[in-house]
C-alpha atoms as a PDB file:
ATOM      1  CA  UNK A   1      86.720-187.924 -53.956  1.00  0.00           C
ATOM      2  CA  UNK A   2      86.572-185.097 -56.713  1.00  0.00           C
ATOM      3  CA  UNK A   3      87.668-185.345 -59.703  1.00  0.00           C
ATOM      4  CA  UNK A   4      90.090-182.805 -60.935  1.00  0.00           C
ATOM      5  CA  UNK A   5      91.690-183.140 -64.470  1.00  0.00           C
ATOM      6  CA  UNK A   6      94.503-180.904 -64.642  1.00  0.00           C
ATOM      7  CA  UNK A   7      95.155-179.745 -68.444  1.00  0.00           C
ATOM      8  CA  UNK A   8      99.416-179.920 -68.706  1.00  0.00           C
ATOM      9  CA  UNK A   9      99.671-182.124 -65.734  1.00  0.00           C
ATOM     10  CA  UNK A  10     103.294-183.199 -66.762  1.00  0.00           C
ATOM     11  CA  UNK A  11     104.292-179.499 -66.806  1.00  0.00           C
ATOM     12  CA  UNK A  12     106.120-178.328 -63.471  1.00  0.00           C
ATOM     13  CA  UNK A  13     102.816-176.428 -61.993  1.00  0.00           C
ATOM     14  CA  UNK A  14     101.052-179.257 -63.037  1.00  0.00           C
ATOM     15  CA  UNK A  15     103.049-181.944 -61.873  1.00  0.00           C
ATOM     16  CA  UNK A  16     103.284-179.526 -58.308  1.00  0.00           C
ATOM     17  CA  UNK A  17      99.656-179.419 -58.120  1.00  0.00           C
ATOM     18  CA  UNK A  18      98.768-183.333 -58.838  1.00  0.00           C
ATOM     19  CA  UNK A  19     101.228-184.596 -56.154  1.00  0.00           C
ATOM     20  CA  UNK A  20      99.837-181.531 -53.580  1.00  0.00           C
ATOM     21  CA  UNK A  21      96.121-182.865 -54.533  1.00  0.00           C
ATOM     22  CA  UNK A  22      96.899-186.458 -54.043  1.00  0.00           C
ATOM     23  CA  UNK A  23      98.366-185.848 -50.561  1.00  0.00           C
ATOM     24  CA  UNK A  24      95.434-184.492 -49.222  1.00  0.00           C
ATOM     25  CA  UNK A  25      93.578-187.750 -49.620  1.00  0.00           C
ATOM     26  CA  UNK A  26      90.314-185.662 -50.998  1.00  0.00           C
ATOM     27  CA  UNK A  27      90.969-185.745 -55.269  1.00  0.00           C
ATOM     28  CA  UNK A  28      91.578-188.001 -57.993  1.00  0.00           C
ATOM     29  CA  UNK A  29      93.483-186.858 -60.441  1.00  0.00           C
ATOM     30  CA  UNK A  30      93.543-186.894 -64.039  1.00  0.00           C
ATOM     31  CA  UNK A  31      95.908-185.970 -67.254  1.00  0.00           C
ATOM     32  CA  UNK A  32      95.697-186.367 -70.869  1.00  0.00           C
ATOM     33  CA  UNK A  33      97.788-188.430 -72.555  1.00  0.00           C
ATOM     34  CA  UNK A  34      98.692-188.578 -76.700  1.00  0.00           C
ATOM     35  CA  UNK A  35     101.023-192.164 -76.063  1.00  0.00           C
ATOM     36  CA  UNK A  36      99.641-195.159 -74.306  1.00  0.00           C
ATOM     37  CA  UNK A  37     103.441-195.724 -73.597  1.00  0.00           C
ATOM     38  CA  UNK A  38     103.894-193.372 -71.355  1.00  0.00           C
ATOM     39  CA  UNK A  39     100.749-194.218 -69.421  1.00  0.00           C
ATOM     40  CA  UNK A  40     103.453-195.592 -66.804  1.00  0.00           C
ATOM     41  CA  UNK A  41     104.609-192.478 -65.863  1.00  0.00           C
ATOM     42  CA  UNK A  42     101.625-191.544 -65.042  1.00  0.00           C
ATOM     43  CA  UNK A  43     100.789-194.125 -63.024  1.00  0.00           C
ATOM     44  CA  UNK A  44     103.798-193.567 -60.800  1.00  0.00           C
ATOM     45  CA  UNK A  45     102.934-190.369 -60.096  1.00  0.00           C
ATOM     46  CA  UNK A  46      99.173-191.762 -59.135  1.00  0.00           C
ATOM     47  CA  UNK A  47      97.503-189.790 -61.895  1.00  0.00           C
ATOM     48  CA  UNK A  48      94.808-191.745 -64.549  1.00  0.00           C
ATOM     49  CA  UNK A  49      95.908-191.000 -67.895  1.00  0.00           C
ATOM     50  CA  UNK A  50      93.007-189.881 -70.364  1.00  0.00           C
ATOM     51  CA  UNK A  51      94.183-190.980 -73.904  1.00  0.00           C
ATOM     52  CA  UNK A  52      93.151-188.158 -76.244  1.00  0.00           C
ATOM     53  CA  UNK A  53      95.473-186.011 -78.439  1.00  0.00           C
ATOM     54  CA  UNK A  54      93.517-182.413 -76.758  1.00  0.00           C
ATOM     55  CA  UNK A  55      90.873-182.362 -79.469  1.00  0.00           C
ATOM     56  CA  UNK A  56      87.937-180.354 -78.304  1.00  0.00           C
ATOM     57  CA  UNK A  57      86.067-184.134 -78.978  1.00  0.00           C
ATOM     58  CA  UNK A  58      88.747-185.937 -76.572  1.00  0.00           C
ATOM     59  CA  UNK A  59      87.971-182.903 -73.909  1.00  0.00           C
ATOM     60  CA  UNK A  60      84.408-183.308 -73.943  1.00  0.00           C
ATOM     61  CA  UNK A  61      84.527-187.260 -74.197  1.00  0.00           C
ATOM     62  CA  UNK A  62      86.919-186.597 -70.608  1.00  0.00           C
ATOM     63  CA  UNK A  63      84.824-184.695 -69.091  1.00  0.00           C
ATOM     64  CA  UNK A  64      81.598-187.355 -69.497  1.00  0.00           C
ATOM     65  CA  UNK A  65      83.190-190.328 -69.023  1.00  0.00           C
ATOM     66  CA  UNK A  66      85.129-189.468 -66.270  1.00  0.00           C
ATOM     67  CA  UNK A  67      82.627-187.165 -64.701  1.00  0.00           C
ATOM     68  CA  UNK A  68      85.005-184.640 -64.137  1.00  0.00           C
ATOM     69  CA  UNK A  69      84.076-181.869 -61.460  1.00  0.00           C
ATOM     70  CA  UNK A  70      87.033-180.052 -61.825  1.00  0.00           C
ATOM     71  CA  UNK A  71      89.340-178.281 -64.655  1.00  0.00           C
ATOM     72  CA  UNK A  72      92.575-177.062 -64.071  1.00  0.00           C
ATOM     73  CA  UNK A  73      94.565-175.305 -66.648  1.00  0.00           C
ATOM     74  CA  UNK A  74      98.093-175.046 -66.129  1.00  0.00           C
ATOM     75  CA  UNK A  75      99.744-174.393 -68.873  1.00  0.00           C
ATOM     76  CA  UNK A  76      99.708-170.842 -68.774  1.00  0.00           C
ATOM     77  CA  UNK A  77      98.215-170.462 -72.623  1.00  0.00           C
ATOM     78  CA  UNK A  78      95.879-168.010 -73.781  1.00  0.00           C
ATOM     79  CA  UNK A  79      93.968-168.751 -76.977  1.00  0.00           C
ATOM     80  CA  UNK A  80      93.966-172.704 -76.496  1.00  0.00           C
ATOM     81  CA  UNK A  81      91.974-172.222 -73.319  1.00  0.00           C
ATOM     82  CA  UNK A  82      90.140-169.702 -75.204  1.00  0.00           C
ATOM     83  CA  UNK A  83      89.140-172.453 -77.656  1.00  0.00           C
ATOM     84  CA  UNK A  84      87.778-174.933 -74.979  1.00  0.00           C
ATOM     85  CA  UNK A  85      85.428-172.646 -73.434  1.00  0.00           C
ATOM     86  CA  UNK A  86      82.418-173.515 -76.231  1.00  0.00           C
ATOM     87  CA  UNK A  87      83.142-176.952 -74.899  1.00  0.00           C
ATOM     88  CA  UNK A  88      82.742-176.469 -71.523  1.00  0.00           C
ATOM     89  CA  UNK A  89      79.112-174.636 -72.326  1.00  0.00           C
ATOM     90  CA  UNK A  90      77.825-177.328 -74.819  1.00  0.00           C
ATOM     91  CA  UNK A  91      78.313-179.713 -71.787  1.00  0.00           C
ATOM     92  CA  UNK A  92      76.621-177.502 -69.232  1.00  0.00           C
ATOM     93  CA  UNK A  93      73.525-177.521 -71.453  1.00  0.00           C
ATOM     94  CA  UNK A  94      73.896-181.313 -72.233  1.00  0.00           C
ATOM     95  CA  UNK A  95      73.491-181.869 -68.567  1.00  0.00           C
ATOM     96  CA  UNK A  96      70.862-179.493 -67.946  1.00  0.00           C
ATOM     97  CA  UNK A  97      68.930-181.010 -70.304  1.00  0.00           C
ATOM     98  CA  UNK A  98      69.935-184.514 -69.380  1.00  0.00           C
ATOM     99  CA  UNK A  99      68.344-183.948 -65.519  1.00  0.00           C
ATOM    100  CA  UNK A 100      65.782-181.286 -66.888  1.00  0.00           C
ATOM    101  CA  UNK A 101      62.543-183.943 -66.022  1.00  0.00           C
ATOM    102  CA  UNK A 102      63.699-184.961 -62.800  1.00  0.00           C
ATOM    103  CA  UNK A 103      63.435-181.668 -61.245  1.00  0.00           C
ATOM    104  CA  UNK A 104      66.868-181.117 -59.839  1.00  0.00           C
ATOM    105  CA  UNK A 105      69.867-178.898 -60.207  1.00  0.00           C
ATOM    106  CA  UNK A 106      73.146-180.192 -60.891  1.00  0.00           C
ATOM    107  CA  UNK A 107      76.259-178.490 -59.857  1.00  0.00           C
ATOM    108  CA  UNK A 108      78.165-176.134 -62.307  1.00  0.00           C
ATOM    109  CA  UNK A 109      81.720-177.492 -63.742  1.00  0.00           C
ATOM    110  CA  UNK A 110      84.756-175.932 -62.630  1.00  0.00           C
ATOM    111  CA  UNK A 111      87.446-174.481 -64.096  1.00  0.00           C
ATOM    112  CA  UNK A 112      90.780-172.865 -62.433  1.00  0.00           C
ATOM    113  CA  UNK A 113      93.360-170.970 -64.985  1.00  0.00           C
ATOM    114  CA  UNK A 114      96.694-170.767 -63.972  1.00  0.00           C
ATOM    115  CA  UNK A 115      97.596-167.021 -65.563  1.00  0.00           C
ATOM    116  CA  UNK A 116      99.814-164.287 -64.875  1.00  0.00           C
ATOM    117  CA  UNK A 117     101.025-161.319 -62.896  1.00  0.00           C
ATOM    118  CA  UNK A 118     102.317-160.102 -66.164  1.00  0.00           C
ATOM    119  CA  UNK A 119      98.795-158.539 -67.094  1.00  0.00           C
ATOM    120  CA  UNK A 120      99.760-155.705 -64.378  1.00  0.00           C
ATOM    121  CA  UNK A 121     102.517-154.845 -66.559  1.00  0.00           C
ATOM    122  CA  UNK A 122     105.787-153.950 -65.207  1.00  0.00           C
ATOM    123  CA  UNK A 123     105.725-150.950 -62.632  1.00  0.00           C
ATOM    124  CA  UNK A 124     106.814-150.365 -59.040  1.00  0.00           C
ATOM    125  CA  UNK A 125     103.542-149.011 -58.048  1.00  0.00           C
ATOM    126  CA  UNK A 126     101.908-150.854 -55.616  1.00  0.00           C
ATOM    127  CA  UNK A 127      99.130-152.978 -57.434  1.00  0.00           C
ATOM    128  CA  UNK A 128      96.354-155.417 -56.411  1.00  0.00           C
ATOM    129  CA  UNK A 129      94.638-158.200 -57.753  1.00  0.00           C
ATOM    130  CA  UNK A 130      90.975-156.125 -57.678  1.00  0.00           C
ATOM    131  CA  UNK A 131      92.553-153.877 -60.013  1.00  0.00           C
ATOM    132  CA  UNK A 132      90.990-154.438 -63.338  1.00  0.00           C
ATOM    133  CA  UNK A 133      93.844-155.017 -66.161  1.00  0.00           C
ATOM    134  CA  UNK A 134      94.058-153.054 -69.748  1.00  0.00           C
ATOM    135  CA  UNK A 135      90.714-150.552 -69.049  1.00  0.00           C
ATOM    136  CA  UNK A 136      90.928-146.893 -69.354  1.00  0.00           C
ATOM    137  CA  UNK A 137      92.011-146.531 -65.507  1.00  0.00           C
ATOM    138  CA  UNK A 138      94.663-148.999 -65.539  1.00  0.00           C
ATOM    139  CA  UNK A 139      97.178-148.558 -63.500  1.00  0.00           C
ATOM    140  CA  UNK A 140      99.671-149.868 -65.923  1.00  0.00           C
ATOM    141  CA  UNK A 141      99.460-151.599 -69.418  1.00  0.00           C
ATOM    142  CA  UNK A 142      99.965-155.446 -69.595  1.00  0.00           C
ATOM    143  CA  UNK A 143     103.704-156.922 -70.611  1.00  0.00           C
ATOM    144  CA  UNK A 144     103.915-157.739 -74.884  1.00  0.00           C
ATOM    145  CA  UNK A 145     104.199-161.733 -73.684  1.00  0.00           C
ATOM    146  CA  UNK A 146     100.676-161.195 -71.706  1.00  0.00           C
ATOM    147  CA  UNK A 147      98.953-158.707 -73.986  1.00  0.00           C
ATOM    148  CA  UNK A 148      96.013-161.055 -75.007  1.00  0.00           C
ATOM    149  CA  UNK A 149      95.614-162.547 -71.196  1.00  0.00           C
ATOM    150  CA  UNK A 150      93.419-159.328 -70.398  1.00  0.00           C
ATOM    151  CA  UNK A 151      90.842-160.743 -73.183  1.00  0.00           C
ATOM    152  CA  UNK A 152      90.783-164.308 -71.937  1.00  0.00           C
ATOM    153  CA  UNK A 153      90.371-163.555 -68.204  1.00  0.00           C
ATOM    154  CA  UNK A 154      87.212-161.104 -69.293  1.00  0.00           C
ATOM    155  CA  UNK A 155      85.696-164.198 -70.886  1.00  0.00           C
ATOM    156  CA  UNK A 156      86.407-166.514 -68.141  1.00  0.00           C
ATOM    157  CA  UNK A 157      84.602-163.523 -66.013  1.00  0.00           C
ATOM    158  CA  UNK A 158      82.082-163.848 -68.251  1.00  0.00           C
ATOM    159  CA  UNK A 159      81.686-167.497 -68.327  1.00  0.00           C
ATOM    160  CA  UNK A 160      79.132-167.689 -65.002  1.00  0.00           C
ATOM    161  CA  UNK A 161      76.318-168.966 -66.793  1.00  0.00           C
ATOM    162  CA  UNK A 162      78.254-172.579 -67.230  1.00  0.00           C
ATOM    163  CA  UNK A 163      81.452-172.509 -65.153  1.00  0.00           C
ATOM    164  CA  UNK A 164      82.704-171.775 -61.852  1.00  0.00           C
ATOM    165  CA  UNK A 165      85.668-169.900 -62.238  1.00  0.00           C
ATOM    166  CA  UNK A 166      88.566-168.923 -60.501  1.00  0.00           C
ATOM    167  CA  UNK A 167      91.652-166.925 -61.781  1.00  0.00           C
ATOM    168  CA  UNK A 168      95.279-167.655 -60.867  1.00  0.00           C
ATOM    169  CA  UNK A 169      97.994-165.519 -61.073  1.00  0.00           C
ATOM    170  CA  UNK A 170     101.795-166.789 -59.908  1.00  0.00           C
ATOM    171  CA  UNK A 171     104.770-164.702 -60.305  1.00  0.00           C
ATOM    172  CA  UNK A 172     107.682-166.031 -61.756  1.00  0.00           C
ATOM    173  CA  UNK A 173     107.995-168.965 -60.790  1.00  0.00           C
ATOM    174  CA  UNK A 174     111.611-170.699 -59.657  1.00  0.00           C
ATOM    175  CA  UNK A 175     112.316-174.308 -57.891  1.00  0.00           C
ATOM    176  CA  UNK A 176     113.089-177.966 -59.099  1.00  0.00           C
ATOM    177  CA  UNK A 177     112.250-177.837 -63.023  1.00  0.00           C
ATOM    178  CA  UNK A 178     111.554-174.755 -63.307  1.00  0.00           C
ATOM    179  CA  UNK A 179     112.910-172.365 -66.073  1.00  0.00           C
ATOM    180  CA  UNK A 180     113.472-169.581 -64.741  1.00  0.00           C
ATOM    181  CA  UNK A 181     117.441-169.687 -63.809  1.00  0.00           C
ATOM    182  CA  UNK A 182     117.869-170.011 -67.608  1.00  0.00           C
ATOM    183  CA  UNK A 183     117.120-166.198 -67.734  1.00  0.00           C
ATOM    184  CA  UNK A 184     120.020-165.333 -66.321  1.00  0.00           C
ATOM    185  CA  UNK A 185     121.680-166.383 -69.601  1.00  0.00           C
ATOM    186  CA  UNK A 186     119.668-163.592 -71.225  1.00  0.00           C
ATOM    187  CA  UNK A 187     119.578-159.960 -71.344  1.00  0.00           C
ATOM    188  CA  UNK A 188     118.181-158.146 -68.488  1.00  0.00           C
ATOM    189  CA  UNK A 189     117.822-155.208 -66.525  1.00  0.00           C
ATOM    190  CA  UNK A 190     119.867-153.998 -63.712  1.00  0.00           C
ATOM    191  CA  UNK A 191     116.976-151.929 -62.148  1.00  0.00           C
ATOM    192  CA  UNK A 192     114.516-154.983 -62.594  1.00  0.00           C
ATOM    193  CA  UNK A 193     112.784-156.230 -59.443  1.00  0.00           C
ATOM    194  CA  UNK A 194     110.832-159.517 -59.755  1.00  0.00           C
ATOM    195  CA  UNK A 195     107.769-160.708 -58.252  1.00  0.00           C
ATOM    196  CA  UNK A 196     108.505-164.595 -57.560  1.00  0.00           C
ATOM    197  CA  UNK A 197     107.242-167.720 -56.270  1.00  0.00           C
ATOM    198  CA  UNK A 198     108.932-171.041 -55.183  1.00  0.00           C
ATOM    199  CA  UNK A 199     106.750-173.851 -57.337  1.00  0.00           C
ATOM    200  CA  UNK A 200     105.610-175.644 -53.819  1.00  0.00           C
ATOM    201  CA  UNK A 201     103.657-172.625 -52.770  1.00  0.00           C
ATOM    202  CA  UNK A 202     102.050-172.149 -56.155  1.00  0.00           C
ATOM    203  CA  UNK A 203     100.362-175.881 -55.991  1.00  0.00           C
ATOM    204  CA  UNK A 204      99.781-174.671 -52.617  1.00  0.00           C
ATOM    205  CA  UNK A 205      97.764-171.938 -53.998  1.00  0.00           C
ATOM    206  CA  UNK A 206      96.157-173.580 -56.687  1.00  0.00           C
ATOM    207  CA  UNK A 207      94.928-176.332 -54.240  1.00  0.00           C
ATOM    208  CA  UNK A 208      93.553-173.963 -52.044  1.00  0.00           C
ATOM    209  CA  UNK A 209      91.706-172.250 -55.113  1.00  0.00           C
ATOM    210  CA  UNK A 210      90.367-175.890 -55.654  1.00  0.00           C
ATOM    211  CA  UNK A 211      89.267-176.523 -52.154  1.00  0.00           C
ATOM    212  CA  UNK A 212      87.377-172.924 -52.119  1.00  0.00           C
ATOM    213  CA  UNK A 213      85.668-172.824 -55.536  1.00  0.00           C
ATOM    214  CA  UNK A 214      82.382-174.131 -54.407  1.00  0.00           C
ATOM    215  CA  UNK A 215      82.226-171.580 -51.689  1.00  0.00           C
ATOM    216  CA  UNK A 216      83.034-168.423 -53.588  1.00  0.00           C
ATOM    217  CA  UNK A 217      81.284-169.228 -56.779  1.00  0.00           C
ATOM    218  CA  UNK A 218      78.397-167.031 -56.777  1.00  0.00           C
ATOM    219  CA  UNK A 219      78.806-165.004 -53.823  1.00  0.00           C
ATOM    220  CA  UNK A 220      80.167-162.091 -55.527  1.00  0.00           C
ATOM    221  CA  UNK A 221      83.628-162.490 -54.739  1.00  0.00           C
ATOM    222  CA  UNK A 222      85.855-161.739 -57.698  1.00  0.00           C
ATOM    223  CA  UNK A 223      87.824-164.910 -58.166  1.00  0.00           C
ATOM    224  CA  UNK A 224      91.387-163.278 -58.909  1.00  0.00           C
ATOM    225  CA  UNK A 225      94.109-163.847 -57.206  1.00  0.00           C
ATOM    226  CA  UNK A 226      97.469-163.134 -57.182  1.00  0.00           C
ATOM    227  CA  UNK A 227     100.329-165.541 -56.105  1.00  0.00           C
ATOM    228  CA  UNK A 228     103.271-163.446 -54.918  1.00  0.00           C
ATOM    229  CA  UNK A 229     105.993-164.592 -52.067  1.00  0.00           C
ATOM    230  CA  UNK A 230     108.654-162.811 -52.824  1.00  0.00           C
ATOM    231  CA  UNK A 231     110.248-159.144 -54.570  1.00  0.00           C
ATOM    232  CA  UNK A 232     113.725-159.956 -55.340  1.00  0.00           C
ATOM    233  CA  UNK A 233     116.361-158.066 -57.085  1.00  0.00           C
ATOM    234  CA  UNK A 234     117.483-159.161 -60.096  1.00  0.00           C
ATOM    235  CA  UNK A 235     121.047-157.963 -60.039  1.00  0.00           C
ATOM    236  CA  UNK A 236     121.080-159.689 -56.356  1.00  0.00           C
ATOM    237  CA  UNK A 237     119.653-163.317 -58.306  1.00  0.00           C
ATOM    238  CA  UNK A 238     122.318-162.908 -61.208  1.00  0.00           C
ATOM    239  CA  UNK A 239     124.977-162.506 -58.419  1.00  0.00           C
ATOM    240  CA  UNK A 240     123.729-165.113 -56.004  1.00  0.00           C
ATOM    241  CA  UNK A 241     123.097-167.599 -59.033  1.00  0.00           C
ATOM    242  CA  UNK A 242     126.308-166.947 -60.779  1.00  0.00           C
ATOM    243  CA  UNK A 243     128.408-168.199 -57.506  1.00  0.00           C
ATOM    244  CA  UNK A 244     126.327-171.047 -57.153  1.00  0.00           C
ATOM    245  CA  UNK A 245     127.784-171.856 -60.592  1.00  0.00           C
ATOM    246  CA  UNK A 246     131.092-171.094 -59.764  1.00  0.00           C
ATOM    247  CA  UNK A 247     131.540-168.142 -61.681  1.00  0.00           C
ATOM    248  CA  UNK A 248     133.720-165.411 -60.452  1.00  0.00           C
ATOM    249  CA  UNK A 249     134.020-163.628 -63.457  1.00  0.00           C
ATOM    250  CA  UNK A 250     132.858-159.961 -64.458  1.00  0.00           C
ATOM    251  CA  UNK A 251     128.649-159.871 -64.896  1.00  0.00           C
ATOM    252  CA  UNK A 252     127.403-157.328 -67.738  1.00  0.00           C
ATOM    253  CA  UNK A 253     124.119-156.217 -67.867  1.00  0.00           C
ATOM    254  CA  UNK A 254     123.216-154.926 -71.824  1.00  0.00           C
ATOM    255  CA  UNK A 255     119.276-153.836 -71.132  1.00  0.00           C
ATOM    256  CA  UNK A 256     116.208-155.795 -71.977  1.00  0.00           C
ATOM    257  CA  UNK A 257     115.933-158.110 -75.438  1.00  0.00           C
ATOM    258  CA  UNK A 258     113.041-157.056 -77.876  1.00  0.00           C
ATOM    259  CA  UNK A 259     111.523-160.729 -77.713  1.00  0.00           C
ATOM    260  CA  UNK A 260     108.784-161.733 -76.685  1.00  0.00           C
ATOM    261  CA  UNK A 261     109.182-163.585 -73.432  1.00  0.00           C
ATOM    262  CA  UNK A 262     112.161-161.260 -71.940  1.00  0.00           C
ATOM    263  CA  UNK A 263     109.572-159.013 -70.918  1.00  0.00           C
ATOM    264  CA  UNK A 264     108.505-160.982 -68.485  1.00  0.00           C
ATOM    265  CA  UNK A 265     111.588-162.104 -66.793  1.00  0.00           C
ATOM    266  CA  UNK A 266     112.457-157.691 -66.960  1.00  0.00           C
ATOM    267  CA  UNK A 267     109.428-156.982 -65.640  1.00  0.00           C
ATOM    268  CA  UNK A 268     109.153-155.056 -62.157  1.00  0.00           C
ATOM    269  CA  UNK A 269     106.294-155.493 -59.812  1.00  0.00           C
ATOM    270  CA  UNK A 270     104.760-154.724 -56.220  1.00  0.00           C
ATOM    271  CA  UNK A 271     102.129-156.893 -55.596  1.00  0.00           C
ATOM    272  CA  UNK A 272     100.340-158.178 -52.593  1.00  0.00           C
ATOM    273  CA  UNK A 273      98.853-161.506 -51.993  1.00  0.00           C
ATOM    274  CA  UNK A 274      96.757-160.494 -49.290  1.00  0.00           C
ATOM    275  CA  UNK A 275      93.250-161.826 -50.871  1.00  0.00           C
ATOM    276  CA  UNK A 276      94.568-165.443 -51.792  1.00  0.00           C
ATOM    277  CA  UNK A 277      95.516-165.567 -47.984  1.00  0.00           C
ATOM    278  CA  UNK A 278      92.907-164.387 -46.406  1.00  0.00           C
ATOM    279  CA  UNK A 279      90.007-165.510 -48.767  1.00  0.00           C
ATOM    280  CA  UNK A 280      91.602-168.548 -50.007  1.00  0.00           C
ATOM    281  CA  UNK A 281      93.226-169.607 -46.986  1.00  0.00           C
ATOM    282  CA  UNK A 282      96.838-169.827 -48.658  1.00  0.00           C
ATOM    283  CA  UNK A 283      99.433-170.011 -46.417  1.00  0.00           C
ATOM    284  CA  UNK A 284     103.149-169.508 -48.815  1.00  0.00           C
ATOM    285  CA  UNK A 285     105.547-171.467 -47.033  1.00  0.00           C
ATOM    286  CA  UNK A 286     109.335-170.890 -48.679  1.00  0.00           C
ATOM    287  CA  UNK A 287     110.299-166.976 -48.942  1.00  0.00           C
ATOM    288  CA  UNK A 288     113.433-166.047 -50.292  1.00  0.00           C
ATOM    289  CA  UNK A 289     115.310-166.834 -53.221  1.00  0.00           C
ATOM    290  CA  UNK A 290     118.597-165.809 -53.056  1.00  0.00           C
ATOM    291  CA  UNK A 291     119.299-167.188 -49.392  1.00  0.00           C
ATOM    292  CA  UNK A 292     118.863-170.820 -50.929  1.00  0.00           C
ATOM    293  CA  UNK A 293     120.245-170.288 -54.346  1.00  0.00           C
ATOM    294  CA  UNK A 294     122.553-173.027 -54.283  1.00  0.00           C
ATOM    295  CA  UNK A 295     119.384-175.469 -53.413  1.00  0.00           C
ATOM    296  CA  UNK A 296     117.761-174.275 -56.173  1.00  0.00           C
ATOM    297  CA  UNK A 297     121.239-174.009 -58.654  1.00  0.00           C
ATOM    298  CA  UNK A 298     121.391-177.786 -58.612  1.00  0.00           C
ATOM    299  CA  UNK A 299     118.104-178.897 -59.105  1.00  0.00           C
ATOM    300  CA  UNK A 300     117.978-176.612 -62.126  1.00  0.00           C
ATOM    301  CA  UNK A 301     120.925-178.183 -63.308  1.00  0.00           C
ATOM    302  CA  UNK A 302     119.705-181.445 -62.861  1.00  0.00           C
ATOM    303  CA  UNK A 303     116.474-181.468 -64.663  1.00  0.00           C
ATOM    304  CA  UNK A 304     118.544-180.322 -67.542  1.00  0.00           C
ATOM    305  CA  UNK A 305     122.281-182.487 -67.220  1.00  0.00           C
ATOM    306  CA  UNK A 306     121.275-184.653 -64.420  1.00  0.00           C
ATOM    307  CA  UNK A 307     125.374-185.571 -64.174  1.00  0.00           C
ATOM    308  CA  UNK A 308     126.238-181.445 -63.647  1.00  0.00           C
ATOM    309  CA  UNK A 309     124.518-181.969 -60.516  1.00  0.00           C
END
């Protein structure tokens, strides 16, 4: 089986992803872990814990002792996966050099980064995922809360020499933990229309970016994709949300807050997720948010007051 370490595995993608890998019967799957007591939640969920406190050392230790093949980031970070990309070169070379004399090649590492649609900014132009982000023919500028994505993704780009690399880029994303029905506690903007994805279909995604990387790397595809299911309204969420609830009360809407992070949850798009379906083979399964808000109401409630449910 291959061994995919998934950096944030007890995150909601993360999580997602590990149980959607484990079903298929073809990975192994790894997390790092700071407390040997809670080693036993990972082992429930099937996944070896890696005891390391996410030191470059403890990453590079990982990925030798556990001869990791693959490297999933899901936490949705920019300058900490920034930082580990020295790492993952130093241990190209190592192993280079290490089968150098007996005359063979060794396959590359590889890496999958769990991004953001946010880089296309917010706009109701039809965008794609070929589209290069924050060059002088942009279509639109990236979000303030995804400004410094644009930088990482052209060094993962970059990165060829030592990593296969793909590029993953969910909507917001809504289902069981996820955060995103706390937004409607916030500011926002009547006009906004979200791009969104229910969490199942981004593991789906991500798996099937896992299951293609050794068949795209190299050939000259450009390994971004966007993850989009659905373009919801948000005034039609607040309403469908707020029922759910049991509120029956007057709804104001007071315009965007200037913090970082709002952006993203009053940001408009129109995207299309026709290359991670037909190059990937990803095949979204739940569309539609509102229809099953009150599905969605309670397990948000839940993984915050488990008794409110």
């Amino acid at each position: 089986m291959v061994n995919v370490l998934i950096i944030g595995v007890t995150l909601p993608i993360g999580e997602a992803l590990a149980q959607s890998l484990l079903r298929s019967g073809n990975y192994q799957v790894f997390g790092f872990c700071k407390d040997p007591n809670d080693f036993g939640m990972y082992y429930r969920n099937e996944v070896v814990p890696i005891l390391t406190d996410n030191s470059p050392g403890g990453l590079k230790a990982a990925l030798d002792i556990y001869f990791i093949n693959v490297v999933v980031d899901a936490r949705a970070c920019d300058k900490d996966t920034l930082d580990i990309l020295p790492i993952f070169e130093a241990h190209r070379l190592e192993r280079l050099a290490s089968t150098h004399d007996a005359g063979f090649g060794i396959p590359k590492l590889g890496f999958v980064y769990v991004g953001r649609t946010g880089v296309h900014g917010s706009s109701i132009i039809p965008l794609n995922d070929l589209m290069p982000v924050l060059t002088s023919n942009t279509p639109s500028s990236p979000i303030e809360s995804s400004s410094r994505r644009p930088d990482l993704e052209l060094a993962l780009l970059g990165s060829s020499s030592y990593l296969d690399v793909i590029i993953m880029r969910p909507a917001v994303v809504y289902g069981r933990a996820s955060q995103m029905l706390d937004s409607i506690f916030w500011s926002l903007q009547l006009a906004t229309e979200r791009n969104i994805d229910i969490m199942d279909d981004v593991a789906s995604g991500l798996h099937a970016a896992i299951d293609k990387l050794p068949l795209i790397s190299g050939t000259g595809v450009y390994p971004v994709f966007d993850l989009v299911t659905s373009q919801e309204k948000i005034h039609e969420i607040v309403v469908a949300a707020a029922f759910a609830m049991g509120f029956l009360g007057r709804i104001n809407y007071i315009g965007c807050a200037d913090t970082e992070g709002a952006d993203a949850l009053n940001c408009s798009g129109n995207l299309s997720s026709g290359r991670a379906k037909t190059i990937l083979g990803w095949e979204p399964k739940r569309h539609g948010f509102v229809r099953n808000m009150e599905v969605y109401v309670k397990a948000w409630l839940a993984s915050r007051e488990p008794d409110l449910a």
